[in-house]
PDB file of N, CA and C in Angstrom:
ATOM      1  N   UNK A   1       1.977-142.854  49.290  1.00  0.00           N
ATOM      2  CA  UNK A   1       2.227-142.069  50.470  1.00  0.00           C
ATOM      3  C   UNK A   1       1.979-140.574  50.207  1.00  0.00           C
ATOM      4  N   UNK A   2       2.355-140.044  49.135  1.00  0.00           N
ATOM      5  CA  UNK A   2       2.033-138.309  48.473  1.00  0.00           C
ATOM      6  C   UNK A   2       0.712-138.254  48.399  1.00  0.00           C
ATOM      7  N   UNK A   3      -0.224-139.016  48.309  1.00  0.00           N
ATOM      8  CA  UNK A   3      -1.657-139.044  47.935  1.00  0.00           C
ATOM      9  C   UNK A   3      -2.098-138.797  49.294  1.00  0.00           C
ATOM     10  N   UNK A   4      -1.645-139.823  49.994  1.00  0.00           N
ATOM     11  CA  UNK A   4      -2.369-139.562  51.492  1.00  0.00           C
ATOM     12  C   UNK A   4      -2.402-138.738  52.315  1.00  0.00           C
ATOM     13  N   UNK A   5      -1.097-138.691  51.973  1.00  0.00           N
ATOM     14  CA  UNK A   5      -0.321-137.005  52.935  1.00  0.00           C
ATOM     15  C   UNK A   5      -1.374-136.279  52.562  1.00  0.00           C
ATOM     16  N   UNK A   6      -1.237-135.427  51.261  1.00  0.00           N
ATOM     17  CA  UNK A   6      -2.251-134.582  50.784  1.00  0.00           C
ATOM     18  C   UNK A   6      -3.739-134.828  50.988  1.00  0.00           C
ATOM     19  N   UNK A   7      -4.240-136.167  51.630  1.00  0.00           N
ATOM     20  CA  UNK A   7      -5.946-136.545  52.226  1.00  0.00           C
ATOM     21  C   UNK A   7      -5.452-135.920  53.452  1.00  0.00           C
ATOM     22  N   UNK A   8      -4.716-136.115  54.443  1.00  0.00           N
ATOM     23  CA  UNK A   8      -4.369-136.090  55.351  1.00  0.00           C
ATOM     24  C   UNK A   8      -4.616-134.725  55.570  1.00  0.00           C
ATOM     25  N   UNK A   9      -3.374-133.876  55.176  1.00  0.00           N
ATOM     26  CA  UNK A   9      -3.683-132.415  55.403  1.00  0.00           C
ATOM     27  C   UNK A   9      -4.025-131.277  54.586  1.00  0.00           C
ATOM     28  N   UNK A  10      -4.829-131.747  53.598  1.00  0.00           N
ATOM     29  CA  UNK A  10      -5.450-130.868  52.617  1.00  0.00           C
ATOM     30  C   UNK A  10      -7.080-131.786  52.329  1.00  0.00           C
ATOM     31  N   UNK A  11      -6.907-131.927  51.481  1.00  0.00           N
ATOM     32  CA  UNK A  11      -8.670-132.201  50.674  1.00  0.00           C
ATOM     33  C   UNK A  11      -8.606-133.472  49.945  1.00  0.00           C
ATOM     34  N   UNK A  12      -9.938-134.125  49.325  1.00  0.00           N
ATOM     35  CA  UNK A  12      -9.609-134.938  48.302  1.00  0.00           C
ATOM     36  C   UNK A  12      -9.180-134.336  47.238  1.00  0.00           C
ATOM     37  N   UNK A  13     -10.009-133.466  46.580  1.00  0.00           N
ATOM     38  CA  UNK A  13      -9.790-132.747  45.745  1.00  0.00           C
ATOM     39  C   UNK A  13      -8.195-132.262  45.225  1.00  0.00           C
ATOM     40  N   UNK A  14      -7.753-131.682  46.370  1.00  0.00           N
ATOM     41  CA  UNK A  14      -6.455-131.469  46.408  1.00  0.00           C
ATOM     42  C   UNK A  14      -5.455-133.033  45.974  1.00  0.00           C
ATOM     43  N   UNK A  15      -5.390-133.814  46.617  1.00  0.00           N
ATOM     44  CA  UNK A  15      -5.051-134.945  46.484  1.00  0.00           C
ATOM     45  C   UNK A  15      -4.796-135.791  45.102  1.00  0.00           C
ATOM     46  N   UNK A  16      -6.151-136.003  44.503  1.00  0.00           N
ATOM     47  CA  UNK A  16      -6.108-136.176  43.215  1.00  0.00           C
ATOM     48  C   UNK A  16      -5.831-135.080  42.529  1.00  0.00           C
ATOM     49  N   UNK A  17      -5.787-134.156  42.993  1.00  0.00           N
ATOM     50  CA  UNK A  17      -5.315-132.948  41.763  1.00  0.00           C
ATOM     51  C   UNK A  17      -3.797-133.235  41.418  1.00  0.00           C
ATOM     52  N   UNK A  18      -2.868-133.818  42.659  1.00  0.00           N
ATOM     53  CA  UNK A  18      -1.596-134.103  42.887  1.00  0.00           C
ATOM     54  C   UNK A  18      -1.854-135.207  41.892  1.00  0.00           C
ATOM     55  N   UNK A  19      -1.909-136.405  42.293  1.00  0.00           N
ATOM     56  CA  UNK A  19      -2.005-137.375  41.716  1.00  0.00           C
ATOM     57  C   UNK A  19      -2.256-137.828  40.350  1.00  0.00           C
ATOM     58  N   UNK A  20      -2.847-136.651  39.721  1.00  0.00           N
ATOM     59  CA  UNK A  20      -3.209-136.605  38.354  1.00  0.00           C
ATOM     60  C   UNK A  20      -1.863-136.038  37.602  1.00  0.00           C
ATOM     61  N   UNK A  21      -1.731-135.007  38.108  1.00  0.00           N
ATOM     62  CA  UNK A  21      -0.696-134.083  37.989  1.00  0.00           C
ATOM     63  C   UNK A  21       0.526-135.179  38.027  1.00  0.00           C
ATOM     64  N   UNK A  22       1.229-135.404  38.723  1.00  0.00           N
ATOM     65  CA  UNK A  22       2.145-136.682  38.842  1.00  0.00           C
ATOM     66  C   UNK A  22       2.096-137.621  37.975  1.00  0.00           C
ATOM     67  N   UNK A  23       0.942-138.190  37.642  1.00  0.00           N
ATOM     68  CA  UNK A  23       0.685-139.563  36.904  1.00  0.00           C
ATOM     69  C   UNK A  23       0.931-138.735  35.298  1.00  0.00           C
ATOM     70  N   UNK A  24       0.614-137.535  35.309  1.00  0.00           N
ATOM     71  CA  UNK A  24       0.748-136.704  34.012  1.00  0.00           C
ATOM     72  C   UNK A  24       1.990-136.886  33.133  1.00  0.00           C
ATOM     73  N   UNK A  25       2.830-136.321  34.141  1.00  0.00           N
ATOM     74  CA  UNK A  25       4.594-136.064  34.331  1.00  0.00           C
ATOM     75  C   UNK A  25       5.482-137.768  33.310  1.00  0.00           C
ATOM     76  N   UNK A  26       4.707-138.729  34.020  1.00  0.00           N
ATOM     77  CA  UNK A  26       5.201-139.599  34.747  1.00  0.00           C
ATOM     78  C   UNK A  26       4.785-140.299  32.512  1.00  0.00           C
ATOM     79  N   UNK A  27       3.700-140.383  32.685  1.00  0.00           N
ATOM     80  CA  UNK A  27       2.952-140.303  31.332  1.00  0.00           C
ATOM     81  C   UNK A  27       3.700-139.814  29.691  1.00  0.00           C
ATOM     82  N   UNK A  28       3.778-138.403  30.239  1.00  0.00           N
ATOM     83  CA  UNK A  28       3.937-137.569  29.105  1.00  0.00           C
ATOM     84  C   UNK A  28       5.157-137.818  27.778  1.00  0.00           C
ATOM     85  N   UNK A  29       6.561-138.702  28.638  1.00  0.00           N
ATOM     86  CA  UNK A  29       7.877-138.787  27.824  1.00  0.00           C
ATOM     87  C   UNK A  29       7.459-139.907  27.679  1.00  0.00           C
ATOM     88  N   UNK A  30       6.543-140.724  27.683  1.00  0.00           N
ATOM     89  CA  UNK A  30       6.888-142.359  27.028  1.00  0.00           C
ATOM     90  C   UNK A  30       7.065-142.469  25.462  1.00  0.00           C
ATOM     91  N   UNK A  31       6.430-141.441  24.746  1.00  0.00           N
ATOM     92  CA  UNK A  31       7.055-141.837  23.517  1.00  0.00           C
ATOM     93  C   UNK A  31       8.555-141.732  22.971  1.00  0.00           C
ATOM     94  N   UNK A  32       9.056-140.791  23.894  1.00  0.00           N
ATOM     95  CA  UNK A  32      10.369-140.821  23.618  1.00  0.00           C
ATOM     96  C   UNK A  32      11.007-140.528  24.874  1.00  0.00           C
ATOM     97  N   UNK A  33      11.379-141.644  25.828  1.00  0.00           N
ATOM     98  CA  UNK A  33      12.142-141.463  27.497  1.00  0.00           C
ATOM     99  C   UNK A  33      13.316-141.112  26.871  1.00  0.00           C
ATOM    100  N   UNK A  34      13.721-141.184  25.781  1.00  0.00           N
ATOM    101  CA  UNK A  34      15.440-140.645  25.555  1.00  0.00           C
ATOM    102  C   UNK A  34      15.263-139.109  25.789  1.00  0.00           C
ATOM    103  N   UNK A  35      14.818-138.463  25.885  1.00  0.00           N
ATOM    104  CA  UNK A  35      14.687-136.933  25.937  1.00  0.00           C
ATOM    105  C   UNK A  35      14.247-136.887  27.818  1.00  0.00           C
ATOM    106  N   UNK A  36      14.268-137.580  28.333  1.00  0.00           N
ATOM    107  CA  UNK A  36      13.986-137.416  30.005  1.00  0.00           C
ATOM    108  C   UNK A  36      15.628-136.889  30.384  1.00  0.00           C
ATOM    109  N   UNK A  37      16.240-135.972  30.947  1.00  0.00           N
ATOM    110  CA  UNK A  37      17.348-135.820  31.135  1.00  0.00           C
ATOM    111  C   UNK A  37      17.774-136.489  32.541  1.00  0.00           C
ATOM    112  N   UNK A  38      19.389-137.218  31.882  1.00  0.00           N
ATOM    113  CA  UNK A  38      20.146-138.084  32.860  1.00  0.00           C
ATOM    114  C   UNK A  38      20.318-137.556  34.303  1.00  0.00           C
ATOM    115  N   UNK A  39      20.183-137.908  35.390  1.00  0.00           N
ATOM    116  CA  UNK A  39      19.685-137.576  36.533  1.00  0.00           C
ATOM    117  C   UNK A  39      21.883-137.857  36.902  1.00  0.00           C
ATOM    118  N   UNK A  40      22.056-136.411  37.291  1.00  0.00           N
ATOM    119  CA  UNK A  40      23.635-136.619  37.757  1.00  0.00           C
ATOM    120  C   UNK A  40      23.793-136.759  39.657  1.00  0.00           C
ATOM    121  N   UNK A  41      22.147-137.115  39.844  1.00  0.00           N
ATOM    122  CA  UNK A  41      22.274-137.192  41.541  1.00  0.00           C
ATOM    123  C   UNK A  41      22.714-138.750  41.643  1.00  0.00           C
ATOM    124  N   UNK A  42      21.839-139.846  40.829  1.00  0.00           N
ATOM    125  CA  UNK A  42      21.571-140.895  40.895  1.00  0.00           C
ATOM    126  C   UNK A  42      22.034-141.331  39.463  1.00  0.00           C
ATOM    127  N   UNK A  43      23.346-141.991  39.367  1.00  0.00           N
ATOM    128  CA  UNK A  43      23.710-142.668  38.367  1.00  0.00           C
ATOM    129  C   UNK A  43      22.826-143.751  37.840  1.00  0.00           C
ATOM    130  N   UNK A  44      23.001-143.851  36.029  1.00  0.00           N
ATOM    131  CA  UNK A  44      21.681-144.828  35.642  1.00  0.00           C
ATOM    132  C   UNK A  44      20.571-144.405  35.945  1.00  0.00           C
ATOM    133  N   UNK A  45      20.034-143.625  36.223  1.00  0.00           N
ATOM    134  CA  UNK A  45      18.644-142.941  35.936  1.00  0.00           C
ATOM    135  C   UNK A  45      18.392-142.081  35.486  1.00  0.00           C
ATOM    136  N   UNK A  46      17.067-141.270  35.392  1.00  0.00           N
ATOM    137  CA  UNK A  46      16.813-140.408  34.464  1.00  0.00           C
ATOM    138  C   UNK A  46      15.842-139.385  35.662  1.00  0.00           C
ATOM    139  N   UNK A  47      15.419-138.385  35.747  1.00  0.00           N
ATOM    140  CA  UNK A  47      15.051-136.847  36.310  1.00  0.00           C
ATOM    141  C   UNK A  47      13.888-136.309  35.615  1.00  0.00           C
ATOM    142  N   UNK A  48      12.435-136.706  35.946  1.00  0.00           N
ATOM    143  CA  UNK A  48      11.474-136.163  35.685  1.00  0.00           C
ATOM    144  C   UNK A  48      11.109-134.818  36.568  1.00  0.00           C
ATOM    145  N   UNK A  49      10.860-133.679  36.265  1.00  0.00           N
ATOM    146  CA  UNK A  49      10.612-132.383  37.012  1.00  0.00           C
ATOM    147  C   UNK A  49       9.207-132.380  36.866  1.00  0.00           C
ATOM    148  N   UNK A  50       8.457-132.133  38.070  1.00  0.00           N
ATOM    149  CA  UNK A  50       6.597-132.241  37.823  1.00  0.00           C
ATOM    150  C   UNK A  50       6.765-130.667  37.546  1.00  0.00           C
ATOM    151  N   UNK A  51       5.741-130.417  36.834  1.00  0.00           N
ATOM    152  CA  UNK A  51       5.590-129.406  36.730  1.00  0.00           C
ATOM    153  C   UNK A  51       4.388-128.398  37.536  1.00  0.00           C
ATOM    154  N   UNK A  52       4.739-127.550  37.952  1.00  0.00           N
ATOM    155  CA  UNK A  52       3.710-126.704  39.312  1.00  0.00           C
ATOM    156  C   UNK A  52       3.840-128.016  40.605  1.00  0.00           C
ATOM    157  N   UNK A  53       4.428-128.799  40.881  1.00  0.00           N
ATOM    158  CA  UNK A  53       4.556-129.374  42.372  1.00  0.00           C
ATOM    159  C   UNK A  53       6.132-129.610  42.352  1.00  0.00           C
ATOM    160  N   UNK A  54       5.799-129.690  43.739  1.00  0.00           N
ATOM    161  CA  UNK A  54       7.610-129.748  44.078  1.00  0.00           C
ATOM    162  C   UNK A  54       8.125-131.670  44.568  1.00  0.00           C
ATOM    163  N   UNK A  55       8.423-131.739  42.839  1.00  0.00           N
ATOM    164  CA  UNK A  55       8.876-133.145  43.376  1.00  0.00           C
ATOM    165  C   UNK A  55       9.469-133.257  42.105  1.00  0.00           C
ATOM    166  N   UNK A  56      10.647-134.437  42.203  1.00  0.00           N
ATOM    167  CA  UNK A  56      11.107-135.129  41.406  1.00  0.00           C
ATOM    168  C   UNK A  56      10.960-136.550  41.246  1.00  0.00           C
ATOM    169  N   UNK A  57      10.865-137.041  39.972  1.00  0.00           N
ATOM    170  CA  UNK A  57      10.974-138.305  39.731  1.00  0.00           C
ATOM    171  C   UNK A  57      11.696-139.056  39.190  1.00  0.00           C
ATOM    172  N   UNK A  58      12.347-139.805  39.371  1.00  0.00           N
ATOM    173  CA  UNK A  58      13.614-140.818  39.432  1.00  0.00           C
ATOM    174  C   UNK A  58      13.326-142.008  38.758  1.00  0.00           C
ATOM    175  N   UNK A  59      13.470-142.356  37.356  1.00  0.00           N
ATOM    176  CA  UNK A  59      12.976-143.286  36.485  1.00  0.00           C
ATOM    177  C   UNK A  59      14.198-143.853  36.021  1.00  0.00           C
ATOM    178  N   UNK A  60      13.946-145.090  35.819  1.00  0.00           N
ATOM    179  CA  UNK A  60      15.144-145.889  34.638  1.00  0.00           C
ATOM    180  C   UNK A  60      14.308-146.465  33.758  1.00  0.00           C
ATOM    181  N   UNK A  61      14.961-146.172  32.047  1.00  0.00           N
ATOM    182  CA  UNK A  61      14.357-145.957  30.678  1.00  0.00           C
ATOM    183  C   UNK A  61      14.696-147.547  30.451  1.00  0.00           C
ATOM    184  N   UNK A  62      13.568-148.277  30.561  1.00  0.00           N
ATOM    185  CA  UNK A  62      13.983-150.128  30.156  1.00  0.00           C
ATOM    186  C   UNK A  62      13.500-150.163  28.392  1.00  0.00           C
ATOM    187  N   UNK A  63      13.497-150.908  27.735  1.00  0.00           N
ATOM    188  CA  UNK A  63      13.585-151.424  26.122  1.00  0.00           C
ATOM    189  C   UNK A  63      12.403-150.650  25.793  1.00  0.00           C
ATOM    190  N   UNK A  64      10.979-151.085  26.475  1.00  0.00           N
ATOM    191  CA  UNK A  64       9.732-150.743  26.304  1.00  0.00           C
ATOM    192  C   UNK A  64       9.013-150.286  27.310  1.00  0.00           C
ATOM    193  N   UNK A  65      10.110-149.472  28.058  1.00  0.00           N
ATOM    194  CA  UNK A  65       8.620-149.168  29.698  1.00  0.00           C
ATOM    195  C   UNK A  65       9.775-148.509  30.753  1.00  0.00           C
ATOM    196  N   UNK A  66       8.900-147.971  31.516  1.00  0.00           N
ATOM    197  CA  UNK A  66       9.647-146.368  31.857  1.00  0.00           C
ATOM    198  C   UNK A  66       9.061-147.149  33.476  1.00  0.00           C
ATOM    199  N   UNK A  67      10.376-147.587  34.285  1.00  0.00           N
ATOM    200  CA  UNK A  67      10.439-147.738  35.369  1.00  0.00           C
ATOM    201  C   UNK A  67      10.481-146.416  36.919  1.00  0.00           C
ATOM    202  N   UNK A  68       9.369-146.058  37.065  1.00  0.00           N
ATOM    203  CA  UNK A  68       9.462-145.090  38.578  1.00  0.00           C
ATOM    204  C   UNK A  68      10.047-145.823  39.848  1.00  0.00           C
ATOM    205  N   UNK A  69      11.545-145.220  39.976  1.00  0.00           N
ATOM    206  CA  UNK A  69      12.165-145.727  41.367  1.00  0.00           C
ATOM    207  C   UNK A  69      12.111-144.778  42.381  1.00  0.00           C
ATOM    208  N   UNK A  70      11.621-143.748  42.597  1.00  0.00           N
ATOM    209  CA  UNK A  70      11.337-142.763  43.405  1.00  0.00           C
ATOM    210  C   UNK A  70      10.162-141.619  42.835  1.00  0.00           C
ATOM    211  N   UNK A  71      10.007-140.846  44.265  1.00  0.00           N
ATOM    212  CA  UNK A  71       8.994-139.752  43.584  1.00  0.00           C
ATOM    213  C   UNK A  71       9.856-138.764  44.986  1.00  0.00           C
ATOM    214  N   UNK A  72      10.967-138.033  44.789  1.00  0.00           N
ATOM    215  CA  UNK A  72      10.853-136.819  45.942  1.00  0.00           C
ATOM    216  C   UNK A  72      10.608-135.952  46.053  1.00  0.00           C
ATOM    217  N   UNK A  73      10.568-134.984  47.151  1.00  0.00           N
ATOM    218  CA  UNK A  73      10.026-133.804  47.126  1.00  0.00           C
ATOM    219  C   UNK A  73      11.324-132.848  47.230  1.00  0.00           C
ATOM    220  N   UNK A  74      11.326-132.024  46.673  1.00  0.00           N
ATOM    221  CA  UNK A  74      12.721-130.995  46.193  1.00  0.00           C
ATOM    222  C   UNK A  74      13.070-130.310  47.334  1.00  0.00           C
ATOM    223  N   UNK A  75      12.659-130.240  48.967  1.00  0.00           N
ATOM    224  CA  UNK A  75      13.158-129.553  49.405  1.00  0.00           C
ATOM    225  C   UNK A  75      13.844-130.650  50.591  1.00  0.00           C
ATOM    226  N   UNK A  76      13.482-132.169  49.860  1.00  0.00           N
ATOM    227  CA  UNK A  76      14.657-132.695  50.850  1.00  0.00           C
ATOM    228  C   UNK A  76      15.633-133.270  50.409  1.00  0.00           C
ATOM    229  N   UNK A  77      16.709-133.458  51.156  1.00  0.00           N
ATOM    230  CA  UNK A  77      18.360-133.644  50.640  1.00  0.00           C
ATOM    231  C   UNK A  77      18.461-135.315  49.935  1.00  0.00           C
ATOM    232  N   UNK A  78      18.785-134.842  48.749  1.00  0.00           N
ATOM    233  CA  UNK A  78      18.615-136.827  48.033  1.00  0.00           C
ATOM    234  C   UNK A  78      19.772-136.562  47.115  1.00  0.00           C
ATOM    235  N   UNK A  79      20.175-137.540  46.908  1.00  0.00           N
ATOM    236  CA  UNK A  79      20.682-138.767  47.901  1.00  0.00           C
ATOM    237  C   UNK A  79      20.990-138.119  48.766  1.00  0.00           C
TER     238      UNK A  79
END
């Protein structure tokens, strides 16, 4: 839905720039999700901050693999 939005009212370009950017974020702690800090909005999860876009991501750290349960955008009220 963030991808499209951004086709929608911006560019492709723009779009995948998001999308890369995101998938980056999302990427970057798998070698060590213990260092993702505990998310005190949403108990049992963990608080990825993108960096240069305004969103958060809402992960739970499983044995071997880093579950995305949300992606929001910081200027709306969550929970």
């Amino acid at each position: 839905a963030i991808v499209a939005y951004y086709l929608e009212v911006a560019s492709s370009w723009t779009a995948e720039n998001v999308e890369r950017r995101l998938v980056e974020a999302i990427m970057a702690p798998l070698p060590f999700p213990e260092r993702i800090r505990a998310s005190d909005r949403v108990p049992g999860t963990r608080e990825l901050v993108v960096p240069k876009l305004p969103y958060i991501v809402f992960v739970k750290v499983g044995s071997d693999d880093l579950i995305v349960l949300n992606i929001v955008h910081t200027a709306r009220k969550f929970p």
